[in-house]
Protein backbone atom coordinates (compact mmCIF):
# COMPACT_ATOMS: atom_id res chain seq x y z
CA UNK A 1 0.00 0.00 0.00
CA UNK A 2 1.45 3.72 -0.94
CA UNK A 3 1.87 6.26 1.68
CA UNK A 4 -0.23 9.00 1.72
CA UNK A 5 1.61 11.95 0.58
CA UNK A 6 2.49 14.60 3.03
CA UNK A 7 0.48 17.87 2.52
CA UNK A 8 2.91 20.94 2.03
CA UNK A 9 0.44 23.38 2.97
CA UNK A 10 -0.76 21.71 6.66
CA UNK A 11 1.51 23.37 8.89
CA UNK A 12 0.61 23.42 13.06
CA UNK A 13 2.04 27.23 13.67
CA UNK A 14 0.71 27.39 17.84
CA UNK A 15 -0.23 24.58 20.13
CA UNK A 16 -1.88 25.04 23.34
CA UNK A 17 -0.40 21.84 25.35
CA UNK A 18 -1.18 23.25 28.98
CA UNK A 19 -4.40 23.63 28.04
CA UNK A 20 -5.16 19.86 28.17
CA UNK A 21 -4.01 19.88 31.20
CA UNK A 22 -5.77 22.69 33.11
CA UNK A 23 -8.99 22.14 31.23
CA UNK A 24 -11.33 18.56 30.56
CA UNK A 25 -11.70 19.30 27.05
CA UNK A 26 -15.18 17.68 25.81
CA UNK A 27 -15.45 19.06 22.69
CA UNK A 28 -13.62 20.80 19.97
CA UNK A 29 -14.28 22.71 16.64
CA UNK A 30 -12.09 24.10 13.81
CA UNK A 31 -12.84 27.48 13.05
CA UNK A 32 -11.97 30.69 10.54
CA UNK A 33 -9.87 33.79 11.75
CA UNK A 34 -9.89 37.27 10.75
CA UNK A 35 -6.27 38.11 10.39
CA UNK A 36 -4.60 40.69 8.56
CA UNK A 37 -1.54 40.84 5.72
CA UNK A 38 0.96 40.96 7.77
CA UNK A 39 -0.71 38.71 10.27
CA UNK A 40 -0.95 35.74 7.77
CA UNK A 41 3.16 36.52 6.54
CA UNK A 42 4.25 36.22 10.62
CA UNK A 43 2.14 33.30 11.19
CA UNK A 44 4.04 31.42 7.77
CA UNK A 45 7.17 31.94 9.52
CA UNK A 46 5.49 30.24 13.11
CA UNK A 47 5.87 33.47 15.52
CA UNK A 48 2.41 33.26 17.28
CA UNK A 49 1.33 32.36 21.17
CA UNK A 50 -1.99 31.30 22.21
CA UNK A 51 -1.17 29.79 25.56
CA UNK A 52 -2.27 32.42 27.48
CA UNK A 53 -5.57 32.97 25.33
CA UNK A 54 -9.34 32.74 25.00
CA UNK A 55 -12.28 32.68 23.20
CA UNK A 56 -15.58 34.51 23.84
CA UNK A 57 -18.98 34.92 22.67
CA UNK A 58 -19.73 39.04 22.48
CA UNK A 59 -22.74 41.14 20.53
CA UNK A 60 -23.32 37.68 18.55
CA UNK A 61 -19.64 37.13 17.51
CA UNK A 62 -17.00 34.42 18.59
CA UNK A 63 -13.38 36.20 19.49
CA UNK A 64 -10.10 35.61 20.34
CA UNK A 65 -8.88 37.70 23.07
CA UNK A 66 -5.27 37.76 24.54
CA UNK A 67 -3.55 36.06 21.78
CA UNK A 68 -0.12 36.96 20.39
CA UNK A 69 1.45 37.40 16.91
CA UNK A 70 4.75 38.72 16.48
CA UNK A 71 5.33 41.98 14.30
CA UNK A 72 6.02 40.70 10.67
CA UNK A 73 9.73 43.19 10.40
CA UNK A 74 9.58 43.45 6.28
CA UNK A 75 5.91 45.00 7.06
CA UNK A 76 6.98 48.38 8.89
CA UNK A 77 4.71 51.08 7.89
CA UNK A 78 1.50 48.49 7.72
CA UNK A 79 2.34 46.52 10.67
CA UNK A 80 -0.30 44.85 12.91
CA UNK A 81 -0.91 45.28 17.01
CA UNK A 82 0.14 41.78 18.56
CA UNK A 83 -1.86 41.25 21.05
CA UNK A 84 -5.43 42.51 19.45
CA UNK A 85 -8.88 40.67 19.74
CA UNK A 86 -9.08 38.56 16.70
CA UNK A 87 -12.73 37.61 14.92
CA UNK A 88 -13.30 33.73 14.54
CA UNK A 89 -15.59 32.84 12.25
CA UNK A 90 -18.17 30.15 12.90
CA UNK A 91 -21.84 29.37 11.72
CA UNK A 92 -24.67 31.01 13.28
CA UNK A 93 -25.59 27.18 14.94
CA UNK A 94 -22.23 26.88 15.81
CA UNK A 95 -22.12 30.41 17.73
CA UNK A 96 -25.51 29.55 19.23
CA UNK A 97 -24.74 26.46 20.62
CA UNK A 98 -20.98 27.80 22.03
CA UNK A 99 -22.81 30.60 23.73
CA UNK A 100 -25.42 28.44 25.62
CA UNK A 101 -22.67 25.81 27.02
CA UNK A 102 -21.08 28.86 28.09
CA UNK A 103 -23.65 30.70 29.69
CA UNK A 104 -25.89 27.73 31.54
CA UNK A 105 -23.25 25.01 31.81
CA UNK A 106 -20.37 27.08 33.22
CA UNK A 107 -17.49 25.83 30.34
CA UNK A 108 -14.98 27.66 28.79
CA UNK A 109 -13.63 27.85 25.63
CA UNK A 110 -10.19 27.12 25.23
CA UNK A 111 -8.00 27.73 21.73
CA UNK A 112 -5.91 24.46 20.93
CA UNK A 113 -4.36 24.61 18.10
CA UNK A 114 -3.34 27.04 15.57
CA UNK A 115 -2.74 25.87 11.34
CA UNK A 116 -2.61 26.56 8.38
CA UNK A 117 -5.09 23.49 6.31
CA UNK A 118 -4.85 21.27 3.54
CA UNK A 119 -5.69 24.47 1.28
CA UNK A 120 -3.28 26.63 3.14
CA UNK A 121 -6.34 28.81 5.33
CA UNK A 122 -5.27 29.91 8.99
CA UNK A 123 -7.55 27.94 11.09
CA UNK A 124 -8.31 27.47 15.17
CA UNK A 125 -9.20 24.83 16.59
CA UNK A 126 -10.86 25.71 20.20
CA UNK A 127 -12.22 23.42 22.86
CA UNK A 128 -15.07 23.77 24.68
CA UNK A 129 -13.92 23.02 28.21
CA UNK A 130 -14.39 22.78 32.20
CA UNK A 131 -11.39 23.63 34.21
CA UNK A 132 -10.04 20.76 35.96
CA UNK A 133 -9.46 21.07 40.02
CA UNK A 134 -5.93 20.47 41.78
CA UNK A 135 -6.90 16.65 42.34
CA UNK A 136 -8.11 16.18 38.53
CA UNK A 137 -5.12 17.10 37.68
CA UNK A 138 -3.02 15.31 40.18
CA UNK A 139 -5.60 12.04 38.94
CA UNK A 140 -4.83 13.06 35.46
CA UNK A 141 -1.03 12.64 36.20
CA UNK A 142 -1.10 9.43 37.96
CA UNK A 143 -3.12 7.69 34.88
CA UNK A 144 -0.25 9.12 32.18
CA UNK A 145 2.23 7.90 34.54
CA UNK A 146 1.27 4.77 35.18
CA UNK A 147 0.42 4.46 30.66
CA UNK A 148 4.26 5.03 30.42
CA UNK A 149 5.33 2.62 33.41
CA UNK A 150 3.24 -0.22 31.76
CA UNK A 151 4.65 0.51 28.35
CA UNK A 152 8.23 0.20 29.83
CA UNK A 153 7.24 -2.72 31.77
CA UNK A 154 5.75 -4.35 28.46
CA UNK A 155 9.15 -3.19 26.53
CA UNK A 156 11.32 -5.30 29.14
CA UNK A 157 9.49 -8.52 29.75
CA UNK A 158 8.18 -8.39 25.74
């Protein structure tokens, strides 16, 4: 069987890998971002942060607040702010349903990933989430370690 061909355009440019761990992600969803030129030419050379970041439902729009891209340096005059709210662009289900598990069921939602597609697009994915207490986490910890002690255990004795 021939191996699928590796897509040149699919690129992961920002991962959020604490946020599995603060946050019992139960869903997820890929959606559009608003970005600008110079935006889209930083994030092709992966300078962008969304560890510290969130998304909200505000006026009947989905954002993302508190995320960084870094200043594109060929772009000088028509440079970008870093740290601005960003539009993410979902269906009008989609933004319905995000805002009601937000507002009666006490989640958040969390950005996880940040790529460029198949086609080359900027995408986010975002979870929706429920932050995980001290001894989730501590529980959480325990299960992975004890995953890697069996797999060493199975590597020696298999």
């Amino acid at each position: 069987m021939a191996k699928a061909k590796e897509n040149p355009n699919y690129k992961v440019i920002a991962e959020n890998r604490r946020a599995r761990y603060d946050y019992a992600i139960e869903d997820d969803l890929e959606c559009g971002i608003i970005l600008e030129g110079s935006e889209v030419k930083s994030l092709r050379v992966n300078s962008a942060n969304i560890a510290e970041s969130y998304a909200m439902v505000e006026n009947g729009e989905l954002w993302l607040v508190n995320s960084y891209i870094a200043p594109y340096e060929q772009a000088k005059t028509f440079g970008h702010e870093e740290k601005r709210r960003r539009k993410l662009l979902v269906s009008k289900k989609e933004l319905s349903r995000l805002w009601s598990e937000t507002q009666r069921k006490g989640m958040t939602l969390v950005p996880l990933v940040l790529y460029f597609n198949h086609r080359g697009i900027a995408k986010l994915k975002i979870g929706i989430a429920k932050g995980k207490k001290n001894h989730d986490k501590r529980e959480t910890e325990a299960k992975r370690d004890w995953a890697r002690q069996k797999q060493r255990l199975l590597k020696d004795h298999g």
